[in-house]
Protein backbone atom coordinates (compact mmCIF):
# COMPACT_ATOMS: atom_id res chain seq x y z
CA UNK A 1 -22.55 -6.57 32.47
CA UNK A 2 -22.60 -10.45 32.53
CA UNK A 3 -24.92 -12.19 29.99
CA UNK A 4 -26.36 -8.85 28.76
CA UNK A 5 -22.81 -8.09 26.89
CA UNK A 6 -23.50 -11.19 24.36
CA UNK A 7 -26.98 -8.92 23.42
CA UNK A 8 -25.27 -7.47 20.38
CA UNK A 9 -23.04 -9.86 18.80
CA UNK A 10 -26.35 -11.92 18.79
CA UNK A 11 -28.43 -9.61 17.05
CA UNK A 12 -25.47 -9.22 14.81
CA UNK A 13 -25.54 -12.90 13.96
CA UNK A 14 -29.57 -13.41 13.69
CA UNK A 15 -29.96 -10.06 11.31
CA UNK A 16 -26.98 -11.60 9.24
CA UNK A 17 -28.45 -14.99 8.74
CA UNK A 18 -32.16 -13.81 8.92
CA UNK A 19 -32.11 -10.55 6.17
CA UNK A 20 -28.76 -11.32 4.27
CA UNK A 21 -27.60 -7.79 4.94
CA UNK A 22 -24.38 -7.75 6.92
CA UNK A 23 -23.90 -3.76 6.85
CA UNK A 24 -27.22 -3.29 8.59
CA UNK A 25 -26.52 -6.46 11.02
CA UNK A 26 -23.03 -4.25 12.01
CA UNK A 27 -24.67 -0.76 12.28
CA UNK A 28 -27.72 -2.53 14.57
CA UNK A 29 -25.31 -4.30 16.40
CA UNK A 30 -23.33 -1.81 17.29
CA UNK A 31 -26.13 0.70 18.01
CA UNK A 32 -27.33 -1.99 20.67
CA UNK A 33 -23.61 -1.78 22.08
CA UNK A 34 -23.71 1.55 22.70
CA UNK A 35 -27.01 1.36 24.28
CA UNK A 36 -26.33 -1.00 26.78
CA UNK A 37 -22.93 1.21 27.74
CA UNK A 38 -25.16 3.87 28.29
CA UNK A 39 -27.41 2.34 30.36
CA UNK A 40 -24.45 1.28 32.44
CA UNK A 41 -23.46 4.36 33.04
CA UNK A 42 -25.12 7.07 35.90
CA UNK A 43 -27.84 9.40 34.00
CA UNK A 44 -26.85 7.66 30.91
CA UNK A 45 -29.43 8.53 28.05
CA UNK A 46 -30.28 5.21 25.59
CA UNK A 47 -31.40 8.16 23.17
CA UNK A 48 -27.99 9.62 22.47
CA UNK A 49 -26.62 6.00 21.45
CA UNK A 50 -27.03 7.02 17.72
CA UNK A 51 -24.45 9.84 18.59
CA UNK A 52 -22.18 7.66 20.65
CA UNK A 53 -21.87 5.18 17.74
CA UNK A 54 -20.79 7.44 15.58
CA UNK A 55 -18.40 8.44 17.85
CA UNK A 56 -17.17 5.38 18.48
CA UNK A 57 -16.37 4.72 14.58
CA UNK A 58 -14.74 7.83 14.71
CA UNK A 59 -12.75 6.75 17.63
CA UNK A 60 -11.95 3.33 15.77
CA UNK A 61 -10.91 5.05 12.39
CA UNK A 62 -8.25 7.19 14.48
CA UNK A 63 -6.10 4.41 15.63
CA UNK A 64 -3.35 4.33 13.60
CA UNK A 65 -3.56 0.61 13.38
CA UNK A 66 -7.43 0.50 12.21
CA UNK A 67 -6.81 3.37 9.65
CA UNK A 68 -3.65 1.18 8.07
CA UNK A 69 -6.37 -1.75 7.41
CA UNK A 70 -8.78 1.07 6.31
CA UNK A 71 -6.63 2.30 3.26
CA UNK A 72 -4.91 -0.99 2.67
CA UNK A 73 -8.59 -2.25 1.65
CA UNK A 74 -9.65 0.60 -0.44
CA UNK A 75 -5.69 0.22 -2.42
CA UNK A 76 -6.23 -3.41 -2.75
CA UNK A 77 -9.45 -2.41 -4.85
CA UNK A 78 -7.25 0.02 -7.19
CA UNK A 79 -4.49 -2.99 -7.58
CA UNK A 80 -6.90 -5.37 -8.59
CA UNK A 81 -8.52 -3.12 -11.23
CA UNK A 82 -5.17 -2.35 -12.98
CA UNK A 83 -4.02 -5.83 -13.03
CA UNK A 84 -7.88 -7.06 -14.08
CA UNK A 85 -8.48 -4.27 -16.77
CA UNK A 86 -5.09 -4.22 -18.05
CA UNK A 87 -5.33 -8.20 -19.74
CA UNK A 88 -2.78 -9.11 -16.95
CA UNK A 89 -4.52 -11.78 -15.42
CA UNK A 90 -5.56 -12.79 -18.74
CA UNK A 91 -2.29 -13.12 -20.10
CA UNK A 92 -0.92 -14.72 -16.43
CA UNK A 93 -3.22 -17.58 -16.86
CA UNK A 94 -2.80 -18.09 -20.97
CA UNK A 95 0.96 -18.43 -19.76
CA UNK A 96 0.52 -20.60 -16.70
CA UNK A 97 -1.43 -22.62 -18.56
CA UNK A 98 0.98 -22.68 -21.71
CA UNK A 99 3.66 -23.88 -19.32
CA UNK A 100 1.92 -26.59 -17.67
CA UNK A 101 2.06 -25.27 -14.24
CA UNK A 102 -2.22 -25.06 -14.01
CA UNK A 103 -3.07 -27.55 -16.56
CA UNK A 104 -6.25 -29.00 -14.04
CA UNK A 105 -8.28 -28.20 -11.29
CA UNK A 106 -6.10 -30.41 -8.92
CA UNK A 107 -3.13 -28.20 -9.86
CA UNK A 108 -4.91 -24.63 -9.98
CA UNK A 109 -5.86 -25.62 -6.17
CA UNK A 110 -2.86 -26.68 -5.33
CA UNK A 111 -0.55 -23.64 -6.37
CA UNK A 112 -3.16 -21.13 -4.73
CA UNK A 113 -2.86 -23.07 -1.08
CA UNK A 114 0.68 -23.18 -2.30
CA UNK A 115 1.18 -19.43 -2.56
CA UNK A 116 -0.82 -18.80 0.87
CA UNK A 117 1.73 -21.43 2.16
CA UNK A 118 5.03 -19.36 0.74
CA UNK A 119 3.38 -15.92 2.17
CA UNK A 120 3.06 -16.96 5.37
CA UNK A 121 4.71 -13.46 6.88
CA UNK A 122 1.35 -12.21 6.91
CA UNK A 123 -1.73 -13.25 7.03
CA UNK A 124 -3.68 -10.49 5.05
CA UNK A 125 -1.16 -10.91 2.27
CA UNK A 126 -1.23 -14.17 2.36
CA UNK A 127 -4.99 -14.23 1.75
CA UNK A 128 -4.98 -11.34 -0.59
CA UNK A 129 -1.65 -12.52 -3.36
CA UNK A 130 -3.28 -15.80 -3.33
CA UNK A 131 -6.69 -14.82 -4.11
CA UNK A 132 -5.13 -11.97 -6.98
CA UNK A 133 -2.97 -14.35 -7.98
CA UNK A 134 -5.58 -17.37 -8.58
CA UNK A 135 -8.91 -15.17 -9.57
CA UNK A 136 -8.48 -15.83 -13.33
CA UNK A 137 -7.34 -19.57 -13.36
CA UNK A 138 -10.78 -20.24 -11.15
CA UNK A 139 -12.95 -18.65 -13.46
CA UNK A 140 -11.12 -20.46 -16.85
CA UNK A 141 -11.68 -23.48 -15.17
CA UNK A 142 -15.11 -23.26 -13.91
CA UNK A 143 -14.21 -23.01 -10.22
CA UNK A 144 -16.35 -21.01 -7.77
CA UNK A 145 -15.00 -17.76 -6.14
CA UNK A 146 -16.37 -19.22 -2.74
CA UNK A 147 -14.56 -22.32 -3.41
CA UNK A 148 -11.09 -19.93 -3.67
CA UNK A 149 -12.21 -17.71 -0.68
CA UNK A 150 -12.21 -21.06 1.51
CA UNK A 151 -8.82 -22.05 0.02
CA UNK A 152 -6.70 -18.56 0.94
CA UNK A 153 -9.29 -18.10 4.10
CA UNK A 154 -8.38 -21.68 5.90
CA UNK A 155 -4.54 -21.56 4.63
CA UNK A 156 -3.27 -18.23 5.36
CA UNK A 157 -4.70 -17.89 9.36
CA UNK A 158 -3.89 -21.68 10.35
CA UNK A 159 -0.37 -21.30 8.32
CA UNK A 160 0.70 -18.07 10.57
CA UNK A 161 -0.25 -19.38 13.58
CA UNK A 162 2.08 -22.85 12.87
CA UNK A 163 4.96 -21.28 11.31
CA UNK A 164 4.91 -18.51 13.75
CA UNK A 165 8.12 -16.18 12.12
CA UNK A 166 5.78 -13.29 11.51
CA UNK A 167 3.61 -10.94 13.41
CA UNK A 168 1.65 -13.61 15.21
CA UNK A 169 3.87 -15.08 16.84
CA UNK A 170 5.30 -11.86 17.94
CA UNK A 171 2.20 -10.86 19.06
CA UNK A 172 1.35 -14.39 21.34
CA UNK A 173 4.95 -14.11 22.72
CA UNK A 174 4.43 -10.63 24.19
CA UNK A 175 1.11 -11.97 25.83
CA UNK A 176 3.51 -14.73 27.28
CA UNK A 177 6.37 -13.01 27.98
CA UNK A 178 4.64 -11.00 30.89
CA UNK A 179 4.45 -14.51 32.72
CA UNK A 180 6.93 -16.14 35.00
CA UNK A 181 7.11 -19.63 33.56
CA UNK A 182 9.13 -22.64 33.96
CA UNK A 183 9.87 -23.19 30.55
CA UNK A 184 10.74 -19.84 28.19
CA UNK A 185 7.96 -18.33 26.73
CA UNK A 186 9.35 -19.12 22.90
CA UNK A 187 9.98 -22.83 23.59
CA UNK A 188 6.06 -23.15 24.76
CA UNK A 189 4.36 -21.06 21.36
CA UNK A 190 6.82 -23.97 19.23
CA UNK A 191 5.74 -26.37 21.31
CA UNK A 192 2.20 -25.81 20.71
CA UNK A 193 2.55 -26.02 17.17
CA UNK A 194 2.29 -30.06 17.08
CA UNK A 195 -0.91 -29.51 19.39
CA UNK A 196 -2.43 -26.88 17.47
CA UNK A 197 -4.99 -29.22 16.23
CA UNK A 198 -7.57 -26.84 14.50
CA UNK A 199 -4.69 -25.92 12.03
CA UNK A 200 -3.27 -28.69 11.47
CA UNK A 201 -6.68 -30.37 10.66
CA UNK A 202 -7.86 -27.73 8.40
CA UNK A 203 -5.01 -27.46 6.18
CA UNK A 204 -5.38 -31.32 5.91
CA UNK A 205 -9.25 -30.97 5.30
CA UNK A 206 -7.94 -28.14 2.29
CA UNK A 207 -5.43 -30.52 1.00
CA UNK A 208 -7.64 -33.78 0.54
CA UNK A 209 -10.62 -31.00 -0.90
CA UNK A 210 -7.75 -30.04 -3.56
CA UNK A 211 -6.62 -33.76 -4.20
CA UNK A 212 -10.18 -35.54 -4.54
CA UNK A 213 -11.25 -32.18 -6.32
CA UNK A 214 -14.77 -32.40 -4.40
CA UNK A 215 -16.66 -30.30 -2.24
CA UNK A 216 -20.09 -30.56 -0.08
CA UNK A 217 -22.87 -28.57 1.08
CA UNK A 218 -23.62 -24.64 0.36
CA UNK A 219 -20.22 -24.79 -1.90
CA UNK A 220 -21.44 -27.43 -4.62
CA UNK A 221 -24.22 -25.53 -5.05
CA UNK A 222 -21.43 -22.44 -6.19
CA UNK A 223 -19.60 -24.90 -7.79
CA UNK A 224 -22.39 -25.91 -9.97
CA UNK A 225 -23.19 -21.95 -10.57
CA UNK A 226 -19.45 -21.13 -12.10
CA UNK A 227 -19.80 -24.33 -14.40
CA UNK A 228 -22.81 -23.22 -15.93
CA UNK A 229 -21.52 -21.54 -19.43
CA UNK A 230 -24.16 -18.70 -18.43
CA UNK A 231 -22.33 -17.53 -15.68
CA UNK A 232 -18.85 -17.24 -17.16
CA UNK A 233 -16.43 -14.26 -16.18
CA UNK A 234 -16.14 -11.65 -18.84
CA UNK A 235 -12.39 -10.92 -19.15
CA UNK A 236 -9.99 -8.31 -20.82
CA UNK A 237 -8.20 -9.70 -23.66
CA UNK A 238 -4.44 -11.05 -22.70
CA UNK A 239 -1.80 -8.28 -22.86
CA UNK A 240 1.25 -8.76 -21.01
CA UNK A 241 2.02 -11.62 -17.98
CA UNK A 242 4.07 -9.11 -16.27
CA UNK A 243 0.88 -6.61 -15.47
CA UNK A 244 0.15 -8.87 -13.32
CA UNK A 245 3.54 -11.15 -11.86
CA UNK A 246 5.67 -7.61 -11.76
CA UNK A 247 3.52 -5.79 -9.07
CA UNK A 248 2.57 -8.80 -6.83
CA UNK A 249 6.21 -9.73 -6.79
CA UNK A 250 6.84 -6.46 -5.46
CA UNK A 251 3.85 -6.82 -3.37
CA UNK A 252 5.64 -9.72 -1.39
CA UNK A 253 9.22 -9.43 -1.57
CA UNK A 254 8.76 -5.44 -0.31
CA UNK A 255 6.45 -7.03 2.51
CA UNK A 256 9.40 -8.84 4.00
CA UNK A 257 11.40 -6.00 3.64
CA UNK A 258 9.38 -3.74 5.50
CA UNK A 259 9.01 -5.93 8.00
CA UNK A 260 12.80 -6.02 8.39
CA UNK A 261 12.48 -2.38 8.67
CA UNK A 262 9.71 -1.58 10.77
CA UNK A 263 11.46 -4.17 13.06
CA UNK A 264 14.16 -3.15 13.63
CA UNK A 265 15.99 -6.10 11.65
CA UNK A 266 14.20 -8.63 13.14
CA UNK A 267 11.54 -10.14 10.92
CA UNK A 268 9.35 -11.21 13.67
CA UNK A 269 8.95 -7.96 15.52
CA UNK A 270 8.04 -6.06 12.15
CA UNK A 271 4.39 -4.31 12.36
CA UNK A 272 2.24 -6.25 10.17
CA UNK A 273 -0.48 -3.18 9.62
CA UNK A 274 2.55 -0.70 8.25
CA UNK A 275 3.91 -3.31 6.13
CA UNK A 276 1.13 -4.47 4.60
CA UNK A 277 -0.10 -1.14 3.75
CA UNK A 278 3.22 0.45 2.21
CA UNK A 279 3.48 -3.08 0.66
CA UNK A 280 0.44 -2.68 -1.47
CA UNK A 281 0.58 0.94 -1.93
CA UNK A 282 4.19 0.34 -3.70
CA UNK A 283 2.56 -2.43 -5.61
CA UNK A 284 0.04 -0.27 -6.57
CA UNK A 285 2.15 2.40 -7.69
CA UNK A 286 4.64 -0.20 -10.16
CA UNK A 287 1.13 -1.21 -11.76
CA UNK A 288 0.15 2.25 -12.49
CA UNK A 289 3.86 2.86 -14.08
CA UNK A 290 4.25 -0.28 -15.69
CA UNK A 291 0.87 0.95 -17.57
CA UNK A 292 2.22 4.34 -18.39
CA UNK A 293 5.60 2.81 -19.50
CA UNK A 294 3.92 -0.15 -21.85
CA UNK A 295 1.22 2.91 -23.13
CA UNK A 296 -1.75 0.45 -22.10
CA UNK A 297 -3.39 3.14 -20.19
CA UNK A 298 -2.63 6.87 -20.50
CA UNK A 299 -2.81 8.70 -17.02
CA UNK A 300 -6.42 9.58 -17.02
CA UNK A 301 -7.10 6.56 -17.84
CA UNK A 302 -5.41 4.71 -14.98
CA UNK A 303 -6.35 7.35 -12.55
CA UNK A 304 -10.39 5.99 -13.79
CA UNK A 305 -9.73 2.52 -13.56
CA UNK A 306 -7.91 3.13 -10.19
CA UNK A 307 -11.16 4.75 -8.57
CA UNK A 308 -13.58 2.96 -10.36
CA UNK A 309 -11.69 -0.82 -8.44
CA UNK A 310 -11.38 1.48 -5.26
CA UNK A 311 -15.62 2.58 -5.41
CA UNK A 312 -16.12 -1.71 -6.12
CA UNK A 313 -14.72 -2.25 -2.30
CA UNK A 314 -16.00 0.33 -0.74
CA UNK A 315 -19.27 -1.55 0.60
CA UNK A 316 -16.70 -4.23 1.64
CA UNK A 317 -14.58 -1.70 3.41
CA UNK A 318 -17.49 -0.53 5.22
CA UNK A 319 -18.40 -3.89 6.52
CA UNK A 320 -14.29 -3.87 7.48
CA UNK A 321 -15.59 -0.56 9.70
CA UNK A 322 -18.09 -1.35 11.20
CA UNK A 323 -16.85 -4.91 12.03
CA UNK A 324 -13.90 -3.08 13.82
CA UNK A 325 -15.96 -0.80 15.52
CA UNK A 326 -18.62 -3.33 17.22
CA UNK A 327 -14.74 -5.41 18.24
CA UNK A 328 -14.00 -1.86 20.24
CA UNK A 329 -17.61 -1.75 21.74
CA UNK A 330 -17.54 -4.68 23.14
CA UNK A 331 -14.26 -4.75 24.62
CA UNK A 332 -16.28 -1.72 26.72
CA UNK A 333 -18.75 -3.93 27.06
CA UNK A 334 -16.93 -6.77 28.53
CA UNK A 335 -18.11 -9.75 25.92
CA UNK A 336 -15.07 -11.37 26.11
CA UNK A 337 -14.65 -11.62 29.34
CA UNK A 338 -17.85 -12.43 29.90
CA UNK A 339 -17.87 -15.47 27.40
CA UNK A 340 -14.19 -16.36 28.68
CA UNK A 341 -16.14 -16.89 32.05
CA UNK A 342 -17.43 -20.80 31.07
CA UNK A 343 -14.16 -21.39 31.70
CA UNK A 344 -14.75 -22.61 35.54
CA UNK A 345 -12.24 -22.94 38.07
CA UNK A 346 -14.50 -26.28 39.31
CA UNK A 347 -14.36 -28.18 35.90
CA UNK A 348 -12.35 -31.66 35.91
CA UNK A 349 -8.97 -30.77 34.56
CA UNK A 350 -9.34 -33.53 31.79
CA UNK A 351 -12.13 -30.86 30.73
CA UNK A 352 -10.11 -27.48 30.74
CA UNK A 353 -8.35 -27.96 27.74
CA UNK A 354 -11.60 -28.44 25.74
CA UNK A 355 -13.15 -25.73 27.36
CA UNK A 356 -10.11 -23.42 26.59
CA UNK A 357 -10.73 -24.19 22.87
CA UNK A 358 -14.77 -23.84 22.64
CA UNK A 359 -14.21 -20.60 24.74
CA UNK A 360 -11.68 -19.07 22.16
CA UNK A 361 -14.14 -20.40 19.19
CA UNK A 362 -17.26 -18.56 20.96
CA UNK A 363 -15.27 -15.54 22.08
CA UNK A 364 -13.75 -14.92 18.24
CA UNK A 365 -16.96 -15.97 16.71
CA UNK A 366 -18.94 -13.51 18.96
CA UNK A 367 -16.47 -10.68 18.82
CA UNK A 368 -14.87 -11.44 15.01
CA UNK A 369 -11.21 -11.25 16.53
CA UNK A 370 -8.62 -13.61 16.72
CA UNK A 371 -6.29 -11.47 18.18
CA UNK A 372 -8.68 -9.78 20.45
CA UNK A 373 -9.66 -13.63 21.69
CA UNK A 374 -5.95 -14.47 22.62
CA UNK A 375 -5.52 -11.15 24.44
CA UNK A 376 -8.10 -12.25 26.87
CA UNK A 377 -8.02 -15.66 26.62
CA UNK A 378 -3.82 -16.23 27.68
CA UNK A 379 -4.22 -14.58 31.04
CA UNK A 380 -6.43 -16.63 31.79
CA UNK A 381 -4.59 -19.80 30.63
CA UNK A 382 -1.50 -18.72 32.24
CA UNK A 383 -2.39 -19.12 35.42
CA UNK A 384 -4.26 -22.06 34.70
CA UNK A 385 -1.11 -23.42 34.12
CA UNK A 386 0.56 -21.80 36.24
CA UNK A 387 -2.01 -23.23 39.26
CA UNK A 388 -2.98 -26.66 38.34
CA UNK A 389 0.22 -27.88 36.35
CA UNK A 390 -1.61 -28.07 33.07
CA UNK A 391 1.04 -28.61 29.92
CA UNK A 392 2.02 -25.04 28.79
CA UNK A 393 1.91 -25.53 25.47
CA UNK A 394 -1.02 -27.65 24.95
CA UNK A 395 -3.27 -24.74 27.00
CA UNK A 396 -1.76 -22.52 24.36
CA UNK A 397 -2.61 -24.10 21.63
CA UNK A 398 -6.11 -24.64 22.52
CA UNK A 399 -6.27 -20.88 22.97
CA UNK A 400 -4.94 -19.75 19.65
CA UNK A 401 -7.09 -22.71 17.54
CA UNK A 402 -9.84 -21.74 19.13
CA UNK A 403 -9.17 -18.19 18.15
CA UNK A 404 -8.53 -18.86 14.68
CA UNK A 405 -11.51 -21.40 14.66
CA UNK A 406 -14.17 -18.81 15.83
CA UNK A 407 -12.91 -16.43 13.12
CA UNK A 408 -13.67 -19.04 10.48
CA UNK A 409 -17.24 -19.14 11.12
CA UNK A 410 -17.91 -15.21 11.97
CA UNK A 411 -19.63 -13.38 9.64
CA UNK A 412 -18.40 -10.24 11.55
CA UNK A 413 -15.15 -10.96 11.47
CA UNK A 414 -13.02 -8.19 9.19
CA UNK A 415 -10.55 -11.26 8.30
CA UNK A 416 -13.46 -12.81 6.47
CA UNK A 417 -14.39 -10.02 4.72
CA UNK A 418 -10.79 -9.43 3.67
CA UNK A 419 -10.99 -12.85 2.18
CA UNK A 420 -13.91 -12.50 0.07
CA UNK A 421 -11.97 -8.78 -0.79
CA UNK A 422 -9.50 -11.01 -2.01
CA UNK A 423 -11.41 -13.96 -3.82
CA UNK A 424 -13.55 -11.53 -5.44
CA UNK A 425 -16.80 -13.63 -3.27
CA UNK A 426 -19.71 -12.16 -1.86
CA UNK A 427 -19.44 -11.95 2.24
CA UNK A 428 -22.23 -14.04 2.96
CA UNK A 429 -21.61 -16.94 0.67
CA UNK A 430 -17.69 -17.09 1.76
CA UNK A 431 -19.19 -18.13 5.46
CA UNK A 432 -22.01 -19.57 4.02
CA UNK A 433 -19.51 -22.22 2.19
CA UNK A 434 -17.16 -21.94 4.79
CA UNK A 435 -18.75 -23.09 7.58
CA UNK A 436 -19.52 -26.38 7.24
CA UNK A 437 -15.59 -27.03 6.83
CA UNK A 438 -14.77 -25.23 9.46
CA UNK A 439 -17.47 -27.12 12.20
CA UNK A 440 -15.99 -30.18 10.68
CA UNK A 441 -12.62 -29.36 11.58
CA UNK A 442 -13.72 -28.03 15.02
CA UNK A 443 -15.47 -30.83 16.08
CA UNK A 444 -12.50 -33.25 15.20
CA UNK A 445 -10.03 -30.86 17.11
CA UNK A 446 -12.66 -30.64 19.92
CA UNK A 447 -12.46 -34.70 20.11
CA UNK A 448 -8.70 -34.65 19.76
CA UNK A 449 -8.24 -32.20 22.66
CA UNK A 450 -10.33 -34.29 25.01
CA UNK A 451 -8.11 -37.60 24.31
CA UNK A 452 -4.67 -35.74 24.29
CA UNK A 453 -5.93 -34.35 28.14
CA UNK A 454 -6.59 -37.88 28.80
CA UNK A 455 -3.56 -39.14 27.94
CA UNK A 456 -1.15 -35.94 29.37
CA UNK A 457 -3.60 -34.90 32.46
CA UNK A 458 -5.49 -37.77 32.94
């Protein structure tokens, strides 16, 4: 449908920014989707696209795949309420602190981007043990929940697409593996790791934030907020460390496991949506015993705070809907193809490269999908390579930054909203705060793609 497919990622974008109401941004968006199908299609009525969209979420929430995400964000609101109303986090920072480990601001940044680091298996957990794990120290030392949201959000995405032992690079070597290439398809994903310049950048951006314990733009302005004495965090009274260190330990160290076994023994072929979900769900269930056990809360009790922290997601879960729902209708629509199209086949070849990487940032941004950007995006690489003798695994790795950088700044994007699930941050401010980081980043990538094609195409 050519330029007509960008219609309602567009009016996605302008209601976000222009009313501040990302549920009604989705549901609009994704009403105009199904519109336009329909008036692609022979005696197609516009009128019945209210119908067809609710179809269509219908149709999301029955993959298997979508409905694992679904219920993984509703537990994740249970977990945190046990662990929040039971004095664990409380008593997890009182003892973090008493040991010396988080003693500064410096530090308390530097052990969350640490923990992202260490769970790099996946990028959801990743994102969400780092964010549980660090909620309390930011609010006892005055730090913003935006500020943590960009931490976790621009460690745990650029982390699993470097270290690559985990479900994305699984996923990337199945794209790659249905090419006929000189070199193998695993030696080009870890050689695009030292050219994968949107990570690398961004972690070092997140690193020199931590160190000079700074930050600029939209996120001062947080910063400033979480200072003020006013707006301190009301928190239960400290209990016991281990309501909180017991079930995220059993969080990650069941998430490899699973992976193990959904893999069949290899780590890297594990499915990241089962994992994840019968990760949490265990981790869920130890909190809920390890209350019972310690006579904190008595089963009613539990089974109330449970589905009180469950009802505090559930407008985030819906934005985690809809968000995957408008991904499916455009895929019918054809946005990413579409928007994959600037990539000419009469641009200088010093000039692909760059291309490759603003097309994956507009694609992901557009469409809020990483994944969804490198399933388009590689077969049309490939032969790139494949036809004018580009380097393999520089292509590549302009592909999956891009991907990763698009998903940054979406506002769509269900990644981002798992992040500010996980930080405890409202939606908008996380890319609000985010974004100017994230352009930074992209820009200096953009620059550092054009010299490297100088100096390997020329």
């Amino acid at each position: 449908m050519d330029w007509v497919s960008i219609i309602p990622p567009l009016v996605a974008i302008i209601v976000v920014f222009w009313k501040k109401e990302v549920i009604m941004a989705l549901l609009l968006a994704v009403l105009c989707a199904e519109a336009l199908i329909l008036l692609n299609i022979d005696q197609g009525n516009v009128l019945l696209s209210p119908i067809t969209s609710v179809e269509r979420v219908i149709e999301v929430a029955a993959s298997p795949g979508n409905t694992r995400i679904l219920i993984f964000s509703v537990l994740v609101g249970a977990l945190l309420a046990y662990i929040r109303d039971s004095g664990g986090v409380t008593a997890t920072v009182n003892w973090l602190t008493a040991k010396g480990v988080a003693k500064s601001k410096k530090q308390v940044g530097g052990l969350t981007m640490f923990t992202g680091i260490a769970v790099f298996i996946e990028s959801n957990l990743s994102v969400l043990t780092a964010g549980i794990f660090a909620r309390g120290l930011f609010d006892k030392f005055g730090m913003s929940r935006a500020r943590l949201a960009y931490i976790i959000d621009s460690t745990s995405a650029p982390v699993c697409i470097l270290i690559l032992l985990n479900g994305w690079g699984a996923f990337v070597l199945g794209l790659l593996d249905t090419y006929e290439l000189e070199q193998t398809s695993a030696s080009i994903l870890w050689g695009s790791v030292p050219f994968n310049f949107y990570a690398l950048i961004t972690l070092a951006i997140v690193v020199f934030t931590i160190a000079r314990d700074k930050v600029h733009g939209p996120m001062a302005k947080e910063e400033a907020k979480a200072a003020a004495p006013e707006t301190s965090v009301e928190t239960e009274p400290a209990t016991r460390a281990r309501f909180m260190i017991v079930p995220l330990l059993v969080m990650v160290v069941s998430m490899v496991g699973f992976m193990l076994w959904t893999g069949n023994g290899e780590l890297a072929q594990g499915s990241g949506s089962k994992s994840v979900l019968y990760a949490t769900l265990l981790a869920t269930a130890v909190a809920y015993l390890l209350l019972l056990i310690h006579k904190r809360f008595t089963h009613h009790e539990a089974v109330t705070v449970g589905f009180k922290g469950m009802g505090e997601l559930l407008p985030l879960v819906t934005i985690v809907l809809l968000s995957l729902t408008l991904g499916s209708s455009l895929k019918v629509l054809g946005t990413g193809v579409f928007v994959s199209g600037i990539v000419g086949e009469y641009l200088p070849l010093v000039l692909v490269v760059p291309m490759l990487f603003i097309a994956g940032a507009i694609m992901s941004f557009t469409t809020g999908t990483s994944w969804g950007t490198f399933a388009i995006l590689i077969p049309i690489g490939v032969p790139l390579i494949q036809s004018l003798g580009l380097p393999p695994s520089l292509v590549v790795a302009a592909i999956l930054g891009g991907g990763v950088f698009g998903d940054h700044c979406s506002p769509i994007s269900d990644t981002t909203a798992v992040s500010s699930i996980a930080a405890g941050c409202d939606l908008l401010t996380h890319v609000r705060t985010q974004l100017p980081y994230a352009l930074t980043a992209g820009g200096l990538t953009l620059v550092a793609y054009f010299i490297a094609s100088l100096i390997m195409i020329g």
